[in-house]
C-alpha atoms as a PDB file:
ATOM      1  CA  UNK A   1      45.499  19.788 -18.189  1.00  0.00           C
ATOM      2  CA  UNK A   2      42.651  21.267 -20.320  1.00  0.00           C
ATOM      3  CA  UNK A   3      42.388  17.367 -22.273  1.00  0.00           C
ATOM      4  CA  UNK A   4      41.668  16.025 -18.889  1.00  0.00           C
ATOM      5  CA  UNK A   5      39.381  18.946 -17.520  1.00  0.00           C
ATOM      6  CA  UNK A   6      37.293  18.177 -20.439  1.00  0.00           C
ATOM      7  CA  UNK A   7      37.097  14.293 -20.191  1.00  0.00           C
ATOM      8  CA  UNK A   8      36.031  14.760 -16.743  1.00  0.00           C
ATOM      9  CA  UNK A   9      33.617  16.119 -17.321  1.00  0.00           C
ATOM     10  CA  UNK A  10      32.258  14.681 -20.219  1.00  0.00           C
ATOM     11  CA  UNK A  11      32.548  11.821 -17.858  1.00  0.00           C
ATOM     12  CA  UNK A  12      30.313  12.742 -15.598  1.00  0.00           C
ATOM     13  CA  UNK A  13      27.924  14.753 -17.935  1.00  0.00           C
ATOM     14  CA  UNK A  14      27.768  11.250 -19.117  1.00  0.00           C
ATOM     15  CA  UNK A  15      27.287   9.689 -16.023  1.00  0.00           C
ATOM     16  CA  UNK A  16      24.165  12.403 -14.670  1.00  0.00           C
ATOM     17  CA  UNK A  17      22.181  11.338 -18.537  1.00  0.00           C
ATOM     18  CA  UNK A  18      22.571   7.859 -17.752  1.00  0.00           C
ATOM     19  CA  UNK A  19      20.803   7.690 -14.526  1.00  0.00           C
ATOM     20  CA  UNK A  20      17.960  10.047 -15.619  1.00  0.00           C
ATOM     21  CA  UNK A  21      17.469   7.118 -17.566  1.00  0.00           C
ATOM     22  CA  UNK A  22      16.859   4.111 -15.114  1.00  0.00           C
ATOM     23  CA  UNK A  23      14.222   2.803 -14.244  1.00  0.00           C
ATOM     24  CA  UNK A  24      12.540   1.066 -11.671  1.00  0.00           C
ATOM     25  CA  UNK A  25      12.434  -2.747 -11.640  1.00  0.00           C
ATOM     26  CA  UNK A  26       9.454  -4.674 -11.544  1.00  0.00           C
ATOM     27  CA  UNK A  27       8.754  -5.170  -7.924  1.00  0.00           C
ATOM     28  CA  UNK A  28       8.427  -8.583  -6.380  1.00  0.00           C
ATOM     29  CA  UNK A  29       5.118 -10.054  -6.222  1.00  0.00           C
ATOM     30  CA  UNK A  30       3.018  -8.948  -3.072  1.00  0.00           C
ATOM     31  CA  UNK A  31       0.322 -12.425  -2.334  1.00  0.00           C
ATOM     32  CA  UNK A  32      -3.407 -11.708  -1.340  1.00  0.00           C
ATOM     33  CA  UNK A  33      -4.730  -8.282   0.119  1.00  0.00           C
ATOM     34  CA  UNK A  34      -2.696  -5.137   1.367  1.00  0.00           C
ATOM     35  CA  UNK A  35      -1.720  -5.848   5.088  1.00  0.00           C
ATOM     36  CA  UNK A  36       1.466  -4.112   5.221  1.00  0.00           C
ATOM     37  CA  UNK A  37       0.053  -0.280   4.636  1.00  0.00           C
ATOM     38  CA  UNK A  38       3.388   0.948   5.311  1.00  0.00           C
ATOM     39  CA  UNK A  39       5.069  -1.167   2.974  1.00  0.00           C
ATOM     40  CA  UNK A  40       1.913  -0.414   0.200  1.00  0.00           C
ATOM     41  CA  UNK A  41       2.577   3.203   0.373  1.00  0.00           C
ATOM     42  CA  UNK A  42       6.169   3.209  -0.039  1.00  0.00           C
ATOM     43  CA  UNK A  43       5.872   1.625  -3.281  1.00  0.00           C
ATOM     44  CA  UNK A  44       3.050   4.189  -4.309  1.00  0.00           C
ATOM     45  CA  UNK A  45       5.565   6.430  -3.503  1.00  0.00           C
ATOM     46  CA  UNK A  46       7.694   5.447  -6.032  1.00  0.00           C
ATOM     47  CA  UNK A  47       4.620   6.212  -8.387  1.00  0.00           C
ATOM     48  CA  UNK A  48       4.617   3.107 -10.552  1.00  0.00           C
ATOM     49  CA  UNK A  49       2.836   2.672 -13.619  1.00  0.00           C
ATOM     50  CA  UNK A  50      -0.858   0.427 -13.507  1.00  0.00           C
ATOM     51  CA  UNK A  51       1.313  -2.566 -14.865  1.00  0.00           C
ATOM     52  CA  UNK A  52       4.150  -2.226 -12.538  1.00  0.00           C
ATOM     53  CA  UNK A  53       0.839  -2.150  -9.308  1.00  0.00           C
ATOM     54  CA  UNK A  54      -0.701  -5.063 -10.930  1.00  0.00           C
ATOM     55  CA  UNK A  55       2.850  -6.858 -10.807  1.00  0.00           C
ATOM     56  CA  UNK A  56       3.168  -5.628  -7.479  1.00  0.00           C
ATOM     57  CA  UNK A  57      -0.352  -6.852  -6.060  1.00  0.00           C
ATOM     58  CA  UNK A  58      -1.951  -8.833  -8.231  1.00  0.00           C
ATOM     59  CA  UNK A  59      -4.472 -10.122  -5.699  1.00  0.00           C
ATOM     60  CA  UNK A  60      -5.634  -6.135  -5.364  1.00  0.00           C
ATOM     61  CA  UNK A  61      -8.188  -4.717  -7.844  1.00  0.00           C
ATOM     62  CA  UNK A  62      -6.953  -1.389  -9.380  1.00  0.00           C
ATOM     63  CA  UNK A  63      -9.156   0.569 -10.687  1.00  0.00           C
ATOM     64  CA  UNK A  64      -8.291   3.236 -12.583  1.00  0.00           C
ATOM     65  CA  UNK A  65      -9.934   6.816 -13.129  1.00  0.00           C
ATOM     66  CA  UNK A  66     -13.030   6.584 -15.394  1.00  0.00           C
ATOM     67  CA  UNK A  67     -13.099   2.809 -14.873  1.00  0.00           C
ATOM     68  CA  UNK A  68     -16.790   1.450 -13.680  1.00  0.00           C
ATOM     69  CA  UNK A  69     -16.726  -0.400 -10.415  1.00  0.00           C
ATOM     70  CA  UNK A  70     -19.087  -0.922  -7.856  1.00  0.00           C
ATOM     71  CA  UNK A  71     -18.930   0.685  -4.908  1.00  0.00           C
ATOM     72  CA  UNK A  72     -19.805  -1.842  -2.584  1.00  0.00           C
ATOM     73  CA  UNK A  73     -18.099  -1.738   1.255  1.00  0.00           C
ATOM     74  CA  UNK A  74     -14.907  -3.387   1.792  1.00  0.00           C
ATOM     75  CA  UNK A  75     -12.349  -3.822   4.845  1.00  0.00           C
ATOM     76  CA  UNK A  76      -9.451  -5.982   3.703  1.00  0.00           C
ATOM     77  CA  UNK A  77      -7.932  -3.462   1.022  1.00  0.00           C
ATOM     78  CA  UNK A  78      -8.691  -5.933  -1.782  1.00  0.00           C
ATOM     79  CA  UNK A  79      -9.120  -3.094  -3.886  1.00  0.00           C
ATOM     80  CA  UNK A  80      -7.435   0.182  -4.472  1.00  0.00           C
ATOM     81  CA  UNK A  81      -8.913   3.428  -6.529  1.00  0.00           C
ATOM     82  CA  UNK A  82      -5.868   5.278  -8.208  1.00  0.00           C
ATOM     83  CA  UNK A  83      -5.213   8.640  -8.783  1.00  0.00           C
ATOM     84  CA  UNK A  84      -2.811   9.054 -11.610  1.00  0.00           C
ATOM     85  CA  UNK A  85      -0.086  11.803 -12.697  1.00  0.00           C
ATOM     86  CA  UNK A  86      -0.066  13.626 -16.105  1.00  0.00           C
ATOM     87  CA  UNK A  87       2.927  10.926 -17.051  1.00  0.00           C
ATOM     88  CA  UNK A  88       0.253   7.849 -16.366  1.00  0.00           C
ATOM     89  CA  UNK A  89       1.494   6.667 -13.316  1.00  0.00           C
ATOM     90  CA  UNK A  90       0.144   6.174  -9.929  1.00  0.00           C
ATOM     91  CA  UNK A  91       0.401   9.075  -7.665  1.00  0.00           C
ATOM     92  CA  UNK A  92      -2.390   8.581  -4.654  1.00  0.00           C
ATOM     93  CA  UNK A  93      -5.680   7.116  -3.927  1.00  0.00           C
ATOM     94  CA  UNK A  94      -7.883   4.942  -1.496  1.00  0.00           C
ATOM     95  CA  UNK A  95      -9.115   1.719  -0.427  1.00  0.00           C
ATOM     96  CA  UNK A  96     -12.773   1.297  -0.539  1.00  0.00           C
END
Protein backbone atom coordinates (compact mmCIF):
# COMPACT_ATOMS: atom_id res chain seq x y z
CA UNK A 1 0.00 0.00 0.00
CA UNK A 2 2.86 2.41 0.91
CA UNK A 3 4.77 1.20 -2.83
CA UNK A 4 1.71 2.50 -4.49
CA UNK A 5 1.08 5.69 -2.24
CA UNK A 6 4.46 6.65 -3.30
CA UNK A 7 4.24 5.99 -7.14
CA UNK A 8 1.23 8.05 -7.12
CA UNK A 9 2.49 10.46 -6.31
CA UNK A 10 5.63 10.59 -7.86
CA UNK A 11 3.26 10.30 -10.70
CA UNK A 12 1.73 13.23 -10.44
CA UNK A 13 4.67 15.28 -8.90
CA UNK A 14 5.81 14.28 -12.27
CA UNK A 15 2.96 15.22 -14.07
CA UNK A 16 2.57 19.14 -12.22
CA UNK A 17 6.83 19.67 -13.48
CA UNK A 18 5.93 18.71 -16.82
CA UNK A 19 3.33 21.21 -17.57
CA UNK A 20 5.21 24.11 -15.86
CA UNK A 21 7.19 23.34 -18.71
CA UNK A 22 4.97 23.89 -21.91
CA UNK A 23 4.87 26.28 -23.83
CA UNK A 24 2.86 28.16 -26.04
CA UNK A 25 2.82 27.38 -29.78
CA UNK A 26 3.55 29.73 -32.33
CA UNK A 27 0.27 31.27 -33.17
CA UNK A 28 -1.16 31.21 -36.65
CA UNK A 29 -0.39 33.99 -38.84
CA UNK A 30 -2.81 37.08 -38.42
CA UNK A 31 -2.79 38.99 -42.45
CA UNK A 32 -2.68 42.90 -42.66
CA UNK A 33 -3.67 45.34 -39.71
CA UNK A 34 -5.41 44.53 -36.26
CA UNK A 35 -9.26 44.48 -36.94
CA UNK A 36 -10.27 41.95 -34.53
CA UNK A 37 -9.27 44.00 -31.10
CA UNK A 38 -10.85 41.37 -29.18
CA UNK A 39 -9.10 38.66 -30.73
CA UNK A 40 -5.54 41.01 -30.56
CA UNK A 41 -5.86 41.28 -26.90
CA UNK A 42 -6.48 37.82 -26.05
CA UNK A 43 -3.30 36.83 -27.48
CA UNK A 44 -1.49 39.77 -25.57
CA UNK A 45 -2.95 38.17 -22.87
CA UNK A 46 -1.13 35.26 -23.20
CA UNK A 47 2.00 37.65 -23.02
CA UNK A 48 4.05 36.33 -25.92
CA UNK A 49 7.49 37.04 -26.57
CA UNK A 50 8.40 39.99 -29.60
CA UNK A 51 9.06 36.89 -31.94
CA UNK A 52 6.03 34.97 -31.10
CA UNK A 53 3.86 38.97 -31.96
CA UNK A 54 5.82 39.27 -35.05
CA UNK A 55 4.68 35.58 -35.99
CA UNK A 56 1.41 36.49 -34.91
CA UNK A 57 1.03 39.88 -36.98
CA UNK A 58 3.55 40.31 -39.15
CA UNK A 59 1.82 43.06 -41.11
CA UNK A 60 1.87 45.17 -37.52
CA UNK A 61 4.98 47.19 -36.58
CA UNK A 62 6.14 46.39 -32.98
CA UNK A 63 8.04 48.54 -31.50
CA UNK A 64 9.64 47.83 -28.61
CA UNK A 65 10.67 50.04 -25.47
CA UNK A 66 13.71 52.25 -26.27
CA UNK A 67 13.19 51.57 -29.98
CA UNK A 68 13.08 55.03 -32.21
CA UNK A 69 9.91 55.44 -34.18
CA UNK A 70 8.11 58.23 -35.36
CA UNK A 71 5.26 59.28 -33.93
CA UNK A 72 3.25 60.15 -36.71
CA UNK A 73 -0.91 59.64 -36.44
CA UNK A 74 -2.35 56.43 -37.35
CA UNK A 75 -6.00 54.79 -37.36
CA UNK A 76 -5.75 51.27 -38.74
CA UNK A 77 -3.58 49.70 -35.80
CA UNK A 78 -0.70 49.05 -38.22
CA UNK A 79 1.47 49.53 -35.44
CA UNK A 80 1.59 48.56 -31.84
CA UNK A 81 4.01 50.13 -28.90
CA UNK A 82 4.78 47.26 -26.32
CA UNK A 83 5.19 47.27 -22.87
CA UNK A 84 7.22 44.35 -21.76
CA UNK A 85 7.53 42.15 -18.41
CA UNK A 86 10.81 41.61 -16.44
CA UNK A 87 10.84 37.93 -18.34
CA UNK A 88 10.91 39.89 -21.97
CA UNK A 89 7.62 39.30 -23.01
CA UNK A 90 4.75 41.39 -23.99
CA UNK A 91 2.53 42.45 -21.23
CA UNK A 92 0.43 45.77 -22.51
CA UNK A 93 0.64 48.70 -24.73
CA UNK A 94 -1.09 50.92 -27.48
CA UNK A 95 -1.80 51.61 -30.95
CA UNK A 96 -0.66 54.89 -32.18
Amino acid sequence: MRRLLCAAFISVATLAAACQHVTMSDPKPVPGHVTDLDAFHRFIGTHPTPEQFRKAYPDVTLVLPGQISTREFRTNNSRYFAELGGDGKIVGGKFM
